[in-house]
Protein backbone atom coordinates (compact mmCIF):
# COMPACT_ATOMS: atom_id res chain seq x y z
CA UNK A 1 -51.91 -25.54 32.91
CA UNK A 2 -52.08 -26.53 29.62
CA UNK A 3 -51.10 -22.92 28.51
CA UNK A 4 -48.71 -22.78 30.72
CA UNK A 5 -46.88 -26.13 29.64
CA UNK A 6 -47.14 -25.31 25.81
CA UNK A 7 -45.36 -21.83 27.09
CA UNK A 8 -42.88 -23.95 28.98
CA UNK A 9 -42.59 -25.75 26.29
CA UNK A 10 -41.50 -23.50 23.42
CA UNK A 11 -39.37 -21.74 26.00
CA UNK A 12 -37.89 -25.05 26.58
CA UNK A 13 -37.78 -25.29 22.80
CA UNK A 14 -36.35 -22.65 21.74
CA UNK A 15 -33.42 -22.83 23.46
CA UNK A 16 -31.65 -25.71 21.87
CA UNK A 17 -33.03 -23.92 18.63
CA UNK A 18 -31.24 -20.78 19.75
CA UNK A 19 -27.93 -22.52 21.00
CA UNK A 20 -27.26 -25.03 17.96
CA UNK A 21 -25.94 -22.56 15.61
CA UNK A 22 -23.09 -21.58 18.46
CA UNK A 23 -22.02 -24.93 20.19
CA UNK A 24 -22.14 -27.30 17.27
CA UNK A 25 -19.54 -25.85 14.92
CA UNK A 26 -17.49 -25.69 18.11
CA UNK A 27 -17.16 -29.02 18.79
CA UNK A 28 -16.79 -30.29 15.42
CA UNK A 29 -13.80 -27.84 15.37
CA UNK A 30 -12.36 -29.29 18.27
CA UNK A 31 -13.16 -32.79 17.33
CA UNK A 32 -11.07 -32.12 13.76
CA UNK A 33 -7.84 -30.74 16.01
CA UNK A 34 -7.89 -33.65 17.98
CA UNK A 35 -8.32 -35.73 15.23
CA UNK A 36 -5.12 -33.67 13.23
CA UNK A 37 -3.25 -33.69 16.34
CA UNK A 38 -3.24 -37.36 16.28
CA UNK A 39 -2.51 -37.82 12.45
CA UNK A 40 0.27 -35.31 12.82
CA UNK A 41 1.94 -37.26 16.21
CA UNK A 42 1.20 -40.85 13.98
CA UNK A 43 3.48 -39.38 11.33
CA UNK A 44 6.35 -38.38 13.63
CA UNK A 45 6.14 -41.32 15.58
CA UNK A 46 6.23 -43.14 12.12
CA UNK A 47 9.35 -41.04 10.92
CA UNK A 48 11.46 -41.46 13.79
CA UNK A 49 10.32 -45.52 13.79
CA UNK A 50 12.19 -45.17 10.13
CA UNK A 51 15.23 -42.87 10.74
CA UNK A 52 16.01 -45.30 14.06
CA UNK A 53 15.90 -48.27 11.58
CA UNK A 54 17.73 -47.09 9.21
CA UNK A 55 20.38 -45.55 11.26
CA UNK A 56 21.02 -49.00 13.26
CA UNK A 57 20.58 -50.92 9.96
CA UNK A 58 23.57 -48.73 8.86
CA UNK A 59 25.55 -49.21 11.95
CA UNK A 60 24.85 -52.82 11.47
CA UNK A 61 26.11 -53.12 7.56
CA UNK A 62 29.40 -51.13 8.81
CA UNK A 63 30.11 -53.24 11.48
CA UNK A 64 29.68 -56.21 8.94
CA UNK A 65 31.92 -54.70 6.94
CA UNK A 66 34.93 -53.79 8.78
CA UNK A 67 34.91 -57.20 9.77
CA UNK A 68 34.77 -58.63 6.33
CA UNK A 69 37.14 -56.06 5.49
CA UNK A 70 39.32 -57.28 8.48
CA UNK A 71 39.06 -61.05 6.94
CA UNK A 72 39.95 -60.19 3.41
CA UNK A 73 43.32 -58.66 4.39
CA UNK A 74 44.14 -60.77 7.02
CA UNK A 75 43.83 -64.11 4.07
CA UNK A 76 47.14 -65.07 3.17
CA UNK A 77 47.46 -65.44 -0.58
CA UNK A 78 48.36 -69.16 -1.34
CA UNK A 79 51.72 -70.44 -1.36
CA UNK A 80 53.55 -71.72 -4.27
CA UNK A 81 54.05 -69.97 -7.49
CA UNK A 82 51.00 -68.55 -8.86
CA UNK A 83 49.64 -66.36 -11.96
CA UNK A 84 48.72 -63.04 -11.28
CA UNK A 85 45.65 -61.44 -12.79
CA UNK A 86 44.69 -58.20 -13.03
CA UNK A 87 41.21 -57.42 -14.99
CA UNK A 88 40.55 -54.44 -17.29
CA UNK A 89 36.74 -54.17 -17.49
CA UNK A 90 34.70 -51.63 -19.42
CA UNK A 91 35.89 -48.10 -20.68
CA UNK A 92 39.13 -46.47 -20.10
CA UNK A 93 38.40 -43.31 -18.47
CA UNK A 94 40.49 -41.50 -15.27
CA UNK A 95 37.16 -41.45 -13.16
CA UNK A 96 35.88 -45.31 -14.24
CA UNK A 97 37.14 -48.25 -12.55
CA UNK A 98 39.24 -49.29 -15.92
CA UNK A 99 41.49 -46.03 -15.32
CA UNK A 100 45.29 -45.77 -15.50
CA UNK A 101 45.70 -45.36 -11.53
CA UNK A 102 43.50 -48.77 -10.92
CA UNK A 103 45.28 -50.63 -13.70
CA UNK A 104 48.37 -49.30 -12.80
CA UNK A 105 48.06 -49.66 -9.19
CA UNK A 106 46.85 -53.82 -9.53
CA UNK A 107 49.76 -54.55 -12.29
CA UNK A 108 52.56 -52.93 -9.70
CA UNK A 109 50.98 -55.22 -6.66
CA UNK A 110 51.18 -58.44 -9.45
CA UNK A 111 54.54 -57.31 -10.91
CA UNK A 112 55.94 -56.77 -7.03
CA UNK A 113 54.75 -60.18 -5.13
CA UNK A 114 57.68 -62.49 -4.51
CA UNK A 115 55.48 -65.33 -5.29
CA UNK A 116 54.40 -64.18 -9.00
CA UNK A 117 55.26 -66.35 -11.90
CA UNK A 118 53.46 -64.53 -14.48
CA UNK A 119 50.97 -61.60 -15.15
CA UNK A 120 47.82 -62.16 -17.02
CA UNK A 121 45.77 -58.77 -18.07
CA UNK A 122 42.54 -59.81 -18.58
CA UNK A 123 40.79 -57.24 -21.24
CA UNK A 124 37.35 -56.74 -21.98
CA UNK A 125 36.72 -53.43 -22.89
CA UNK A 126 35.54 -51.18 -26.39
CA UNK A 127 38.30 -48.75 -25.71
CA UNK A 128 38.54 -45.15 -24.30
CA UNK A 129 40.68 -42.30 -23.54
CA UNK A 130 43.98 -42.37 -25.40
CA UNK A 131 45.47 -40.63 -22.31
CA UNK A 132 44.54 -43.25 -19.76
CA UNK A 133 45.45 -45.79 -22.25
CA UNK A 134 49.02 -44.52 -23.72
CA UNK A 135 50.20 -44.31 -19.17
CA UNK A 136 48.63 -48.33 -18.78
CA UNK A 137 51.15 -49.04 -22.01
CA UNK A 138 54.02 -47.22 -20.94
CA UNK A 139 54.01 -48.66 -17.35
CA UNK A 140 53.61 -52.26 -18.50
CA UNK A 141 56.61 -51.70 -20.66
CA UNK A 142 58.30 -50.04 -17.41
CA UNK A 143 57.12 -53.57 -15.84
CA UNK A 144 58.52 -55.90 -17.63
CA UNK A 145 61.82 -53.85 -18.06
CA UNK A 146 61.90 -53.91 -14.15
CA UNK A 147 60.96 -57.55 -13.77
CA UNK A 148 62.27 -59.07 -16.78
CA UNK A 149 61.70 -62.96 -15.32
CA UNK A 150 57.83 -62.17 -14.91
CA UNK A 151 55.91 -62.51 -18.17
CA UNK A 152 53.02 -60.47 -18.42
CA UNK A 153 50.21 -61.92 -21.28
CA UNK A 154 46.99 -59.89 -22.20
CA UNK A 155 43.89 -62.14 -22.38
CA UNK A 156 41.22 -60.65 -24.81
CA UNK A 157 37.76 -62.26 -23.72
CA UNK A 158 34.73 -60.45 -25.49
CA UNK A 159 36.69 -57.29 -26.97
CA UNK A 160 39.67 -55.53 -27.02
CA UNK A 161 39.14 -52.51 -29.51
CA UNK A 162 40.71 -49.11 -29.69
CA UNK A 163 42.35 -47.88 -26.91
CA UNK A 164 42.04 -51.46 -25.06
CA UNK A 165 44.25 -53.04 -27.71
CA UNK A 166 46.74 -49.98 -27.55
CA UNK A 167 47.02 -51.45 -23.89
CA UNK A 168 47.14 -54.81 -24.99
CA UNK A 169 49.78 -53.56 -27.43
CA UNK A 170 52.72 -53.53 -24.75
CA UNK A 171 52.12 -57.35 -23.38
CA UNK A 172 54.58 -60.12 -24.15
CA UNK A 173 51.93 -61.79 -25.87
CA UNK A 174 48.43 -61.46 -26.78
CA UNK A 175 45.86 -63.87 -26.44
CA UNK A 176 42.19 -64.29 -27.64
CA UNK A 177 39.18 -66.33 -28.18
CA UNK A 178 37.98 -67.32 -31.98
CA UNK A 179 35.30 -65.05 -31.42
CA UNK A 180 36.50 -62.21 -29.83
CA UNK A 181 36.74 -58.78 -31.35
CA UNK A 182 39.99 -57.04 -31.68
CA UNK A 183 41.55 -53.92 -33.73
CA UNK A 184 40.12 -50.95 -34.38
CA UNK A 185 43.41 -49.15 -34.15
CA UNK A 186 41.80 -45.47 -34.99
CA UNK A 187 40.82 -42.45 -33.77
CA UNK A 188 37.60 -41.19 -33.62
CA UNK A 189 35.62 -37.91 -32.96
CA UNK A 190 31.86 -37.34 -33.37
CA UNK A 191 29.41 -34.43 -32.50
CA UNK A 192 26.08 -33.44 -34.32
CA UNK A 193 25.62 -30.02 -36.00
CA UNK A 194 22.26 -27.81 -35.84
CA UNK A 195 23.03 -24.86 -37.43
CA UNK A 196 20.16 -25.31 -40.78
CA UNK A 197 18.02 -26.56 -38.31
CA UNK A 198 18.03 -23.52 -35.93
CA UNK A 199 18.03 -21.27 -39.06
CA UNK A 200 14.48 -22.62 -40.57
CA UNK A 201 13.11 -22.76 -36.97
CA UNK A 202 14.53 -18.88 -36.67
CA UNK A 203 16.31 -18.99 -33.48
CA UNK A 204 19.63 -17.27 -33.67
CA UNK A 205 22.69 -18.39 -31.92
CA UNK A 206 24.59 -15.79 -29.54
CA UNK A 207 27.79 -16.65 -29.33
CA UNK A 208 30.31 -14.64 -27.27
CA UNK A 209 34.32 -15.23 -27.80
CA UNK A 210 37.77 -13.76 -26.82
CA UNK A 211 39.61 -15.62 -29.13
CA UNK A 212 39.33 -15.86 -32.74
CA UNK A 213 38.56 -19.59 -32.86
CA UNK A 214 37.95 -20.15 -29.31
CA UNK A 215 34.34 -21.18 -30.54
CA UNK A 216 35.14 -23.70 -33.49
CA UNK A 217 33.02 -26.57 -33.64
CA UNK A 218 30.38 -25.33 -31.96
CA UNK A 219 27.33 -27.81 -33.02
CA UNK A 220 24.96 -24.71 -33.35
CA UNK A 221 27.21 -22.44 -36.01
CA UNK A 222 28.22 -23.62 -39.18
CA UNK A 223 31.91 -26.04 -39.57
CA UNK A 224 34.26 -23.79 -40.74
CA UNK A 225 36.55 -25.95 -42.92
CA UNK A 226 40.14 -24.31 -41.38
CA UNK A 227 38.23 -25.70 -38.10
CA UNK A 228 37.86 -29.07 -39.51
CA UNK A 229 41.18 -29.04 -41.14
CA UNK A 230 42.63 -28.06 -37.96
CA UNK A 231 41.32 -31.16 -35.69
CA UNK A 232 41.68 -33.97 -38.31
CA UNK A 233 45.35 -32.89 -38.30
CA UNK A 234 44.55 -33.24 -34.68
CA UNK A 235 43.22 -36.71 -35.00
CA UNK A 236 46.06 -38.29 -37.19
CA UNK A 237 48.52 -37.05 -34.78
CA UNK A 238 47.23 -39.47 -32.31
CA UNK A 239 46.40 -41.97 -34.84
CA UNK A 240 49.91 -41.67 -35.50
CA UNK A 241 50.98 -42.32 -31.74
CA UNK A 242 48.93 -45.24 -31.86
CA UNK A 243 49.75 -46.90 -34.89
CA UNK A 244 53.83 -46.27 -33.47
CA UNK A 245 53.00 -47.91 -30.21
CA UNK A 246 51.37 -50.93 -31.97
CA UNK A 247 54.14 -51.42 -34.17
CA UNK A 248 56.79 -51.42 -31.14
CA UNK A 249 54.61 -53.50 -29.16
CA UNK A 250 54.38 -56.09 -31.80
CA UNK A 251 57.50 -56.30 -33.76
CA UNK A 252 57.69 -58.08 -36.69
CA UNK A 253 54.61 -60.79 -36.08
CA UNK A 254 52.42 -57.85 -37.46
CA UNK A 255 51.40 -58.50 -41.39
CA UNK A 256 51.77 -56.25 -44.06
CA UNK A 257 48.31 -55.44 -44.90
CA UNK A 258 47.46 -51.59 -44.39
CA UNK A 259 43.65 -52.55 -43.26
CA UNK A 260 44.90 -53.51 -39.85
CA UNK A 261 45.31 -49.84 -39.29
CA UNK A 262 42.64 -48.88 -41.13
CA UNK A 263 39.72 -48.47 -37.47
CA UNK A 264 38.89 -52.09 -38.62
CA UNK A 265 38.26 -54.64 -36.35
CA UNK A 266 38.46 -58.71 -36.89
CA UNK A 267 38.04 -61.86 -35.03
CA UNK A 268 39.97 -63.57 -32.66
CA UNK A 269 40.64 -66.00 -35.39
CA UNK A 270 41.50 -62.90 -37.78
CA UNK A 271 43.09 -61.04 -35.51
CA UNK A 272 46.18 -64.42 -35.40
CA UNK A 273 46.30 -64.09 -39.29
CA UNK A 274 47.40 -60.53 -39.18
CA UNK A 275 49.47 -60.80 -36.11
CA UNK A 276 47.92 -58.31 -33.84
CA UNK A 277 47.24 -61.81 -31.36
CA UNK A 278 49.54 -64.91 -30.80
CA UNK A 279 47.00 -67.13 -30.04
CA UNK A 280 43.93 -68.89 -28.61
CA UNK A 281 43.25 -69.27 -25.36
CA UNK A 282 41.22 -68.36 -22.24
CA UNK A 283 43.63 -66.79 -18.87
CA UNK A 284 43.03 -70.32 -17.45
CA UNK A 285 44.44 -71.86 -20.68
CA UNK A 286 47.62 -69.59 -20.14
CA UNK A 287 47.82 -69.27 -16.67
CA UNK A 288 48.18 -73.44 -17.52
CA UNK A 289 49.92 -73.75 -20.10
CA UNK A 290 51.62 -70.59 -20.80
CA UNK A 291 53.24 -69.61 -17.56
CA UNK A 292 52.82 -73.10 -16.13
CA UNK A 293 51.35 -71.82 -12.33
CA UNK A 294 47.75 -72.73 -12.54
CA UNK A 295 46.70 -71.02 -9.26
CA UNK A 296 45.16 -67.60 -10.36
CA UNK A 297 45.72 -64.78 -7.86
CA UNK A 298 43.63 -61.82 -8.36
CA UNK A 299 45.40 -58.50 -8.07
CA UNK A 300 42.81 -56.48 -9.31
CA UNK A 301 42.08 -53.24 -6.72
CA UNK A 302 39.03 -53.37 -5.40
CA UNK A 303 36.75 -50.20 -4.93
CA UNK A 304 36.98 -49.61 -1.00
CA UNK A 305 34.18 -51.07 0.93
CA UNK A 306 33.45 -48.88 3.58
CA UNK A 307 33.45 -45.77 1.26
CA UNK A 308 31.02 -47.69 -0.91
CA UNK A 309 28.96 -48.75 1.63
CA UNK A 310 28.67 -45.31 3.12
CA UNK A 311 28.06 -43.99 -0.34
CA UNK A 312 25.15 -46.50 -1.15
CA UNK A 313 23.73 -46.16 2.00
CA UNK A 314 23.51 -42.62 2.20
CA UNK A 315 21.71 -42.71 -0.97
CA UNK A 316 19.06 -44.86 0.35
CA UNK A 317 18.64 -42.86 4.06
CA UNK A 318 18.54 -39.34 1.61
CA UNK A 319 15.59 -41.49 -0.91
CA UNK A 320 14.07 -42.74 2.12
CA UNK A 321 13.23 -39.45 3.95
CA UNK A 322 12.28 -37.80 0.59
CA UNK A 323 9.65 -40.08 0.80
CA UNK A 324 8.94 -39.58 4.00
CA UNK A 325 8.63 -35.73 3.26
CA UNK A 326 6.91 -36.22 0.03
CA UNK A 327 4.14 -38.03 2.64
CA UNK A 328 4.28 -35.31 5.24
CA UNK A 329 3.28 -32.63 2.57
CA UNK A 330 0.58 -35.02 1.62
């Protein structure tokens, strides 16, 4: 009996012993798929909860604004005379909000409205493309031939340097605050050259042409000085053009001091001494006592809603499924 049962026994015994090794790796393998297969169905459940969102978020927002968009040109402008402003805001470049087609395109609506008693450009800008700036000067003087009973005043707040005063050149008047920083009538053109450096660090500079000079300047070979002679002749040529458009803009109130051409810039306060400003004053003081229609209309263009809002919020749909990518790889 006893013999028996121990045989029974190890029988017994051995044959968890002998089946462990096969059945236990088995299930723990099919205990990890289920538990993948569940991580993996949380994290699509999880990005569609996010791209749904998102998407009726954006519906929402668009909705919003066409409406607003709706409002804004349904709004009567205000009856009575008023002053029309138009603001000229950071650099003058064709693909910033301070280029000739914006400027141009505000100053026509302000010129054009029956209601208009006077045109305020409102400047605040360092300057930029002599392009941009030289079509904004000869459409304001197109402007004012057109509409000869509409003044048009440029309002320096902060600055009005470079090509922003070429613009403010053309105005009937110029205007400015004691503190504000005008001038710098000058052309300027900068780079960096690397040639000694690349020769003591040994790296030689492959540089293929067809053209004699169609390489000049190029930072990493040395300045020839025909190439430099060539593009300062380059540079008072358009200092030239400047310096003409000033003077016709300005007449006679200009002093006879040959700094104010000079790249120098001044004061507000300055700037009245040497005649490249009339006076002090904010757009309100002008708008007030100037052109005598206190109600400021804003002509400015405005950057398109919807186009912004479908440009900002595809941004944030493409950042938000990176991330949600960036996870799943995770």
């Amino acid at each position: 009996m006893n013999g028996q049962g121990n045989g029974w026994q190890g029988e017994a015994g051995g044959t968890p012993q002998g089946r462990s090794p096969r059945r236990e790796p088995d299930a723990l393998a099919v205990l990890e798929r289920i538990a993948l297969e569940g991580l993996r169905e949380q994290r699509r459940a999880r990005r569609w909860s996010v791209f749904f969102r998102l998407a009726f978020l954006a519906y929402l927002v668009a909705l919003l604004g066409v409406l607003l968009a709706g409002r804004e040109a349904a709004a009567p402008l205000p009856g009575g005379r008023h002053t029309a402003l138009v603001e000229l805001r950071g650099e003058i470049a064709a693909d910033a909000p301070a280029s000739a087609d914006s400027i141009v395109r505000g100053l026509r609506a302000a010129f054009g409205h029956e209601r208009t008693a006077g045109v305020i450009l409102r400047i605040n800008s360092p300057g930029g493309s002599p392009v941009q700036a030289g079509q904004i000067y000869d459409e304001i003087r197109r402007l004012r031939e057109a509409h000869p009973d509409v003044p048009l005043y440029a309002v320096v707040t902060d600055i009005a340097a470079s090509g922003a005063y070429y613009v403010a050149a053309a105005a009937d008047e110029i205007y400015a605050d004691k503190a504000s920083l005008v001038g710098s009538i000058g052309v300027l053109m900068d780079g960096f050259g690397f040639a000694e450096a690349m020769r003591k660090l040994g790296i030689e500079r492959r540089l293929l042409t067809a053209g004699e000079r169609k390489g000049f300047l190029d930072p990493f070979s040395p300045a020839r000085p025909e190439d430099l002679a060539h593009m300062k002749r380059l540079l008072e040529q358009v200092h030239a053009q400047f310096v003409e458009a000033v003077r016709e803009g300005r007449g006679d109130r200009l002093k006879d001091d040959p700094q104010i051409f000079s790249g120098l810039i001044w004061t507000g306060e300055e700037a009245v001494r040497l005649g490249l400003v009339d006076g002090l004053g904010s757009a309100g003081y002008v708008a007030r006592e100037v052109i005598g229609a206190e109600r400021i209309v804003d002509f400015t263009p405005k950057e398109d809603f919807l186009e912004r809002l479908t440009e900002r919020l595809g941004a944030a749909v493409a950042r938000a499924l990176t991330r949600l990518g960036a996870a799943t790889l995770r």
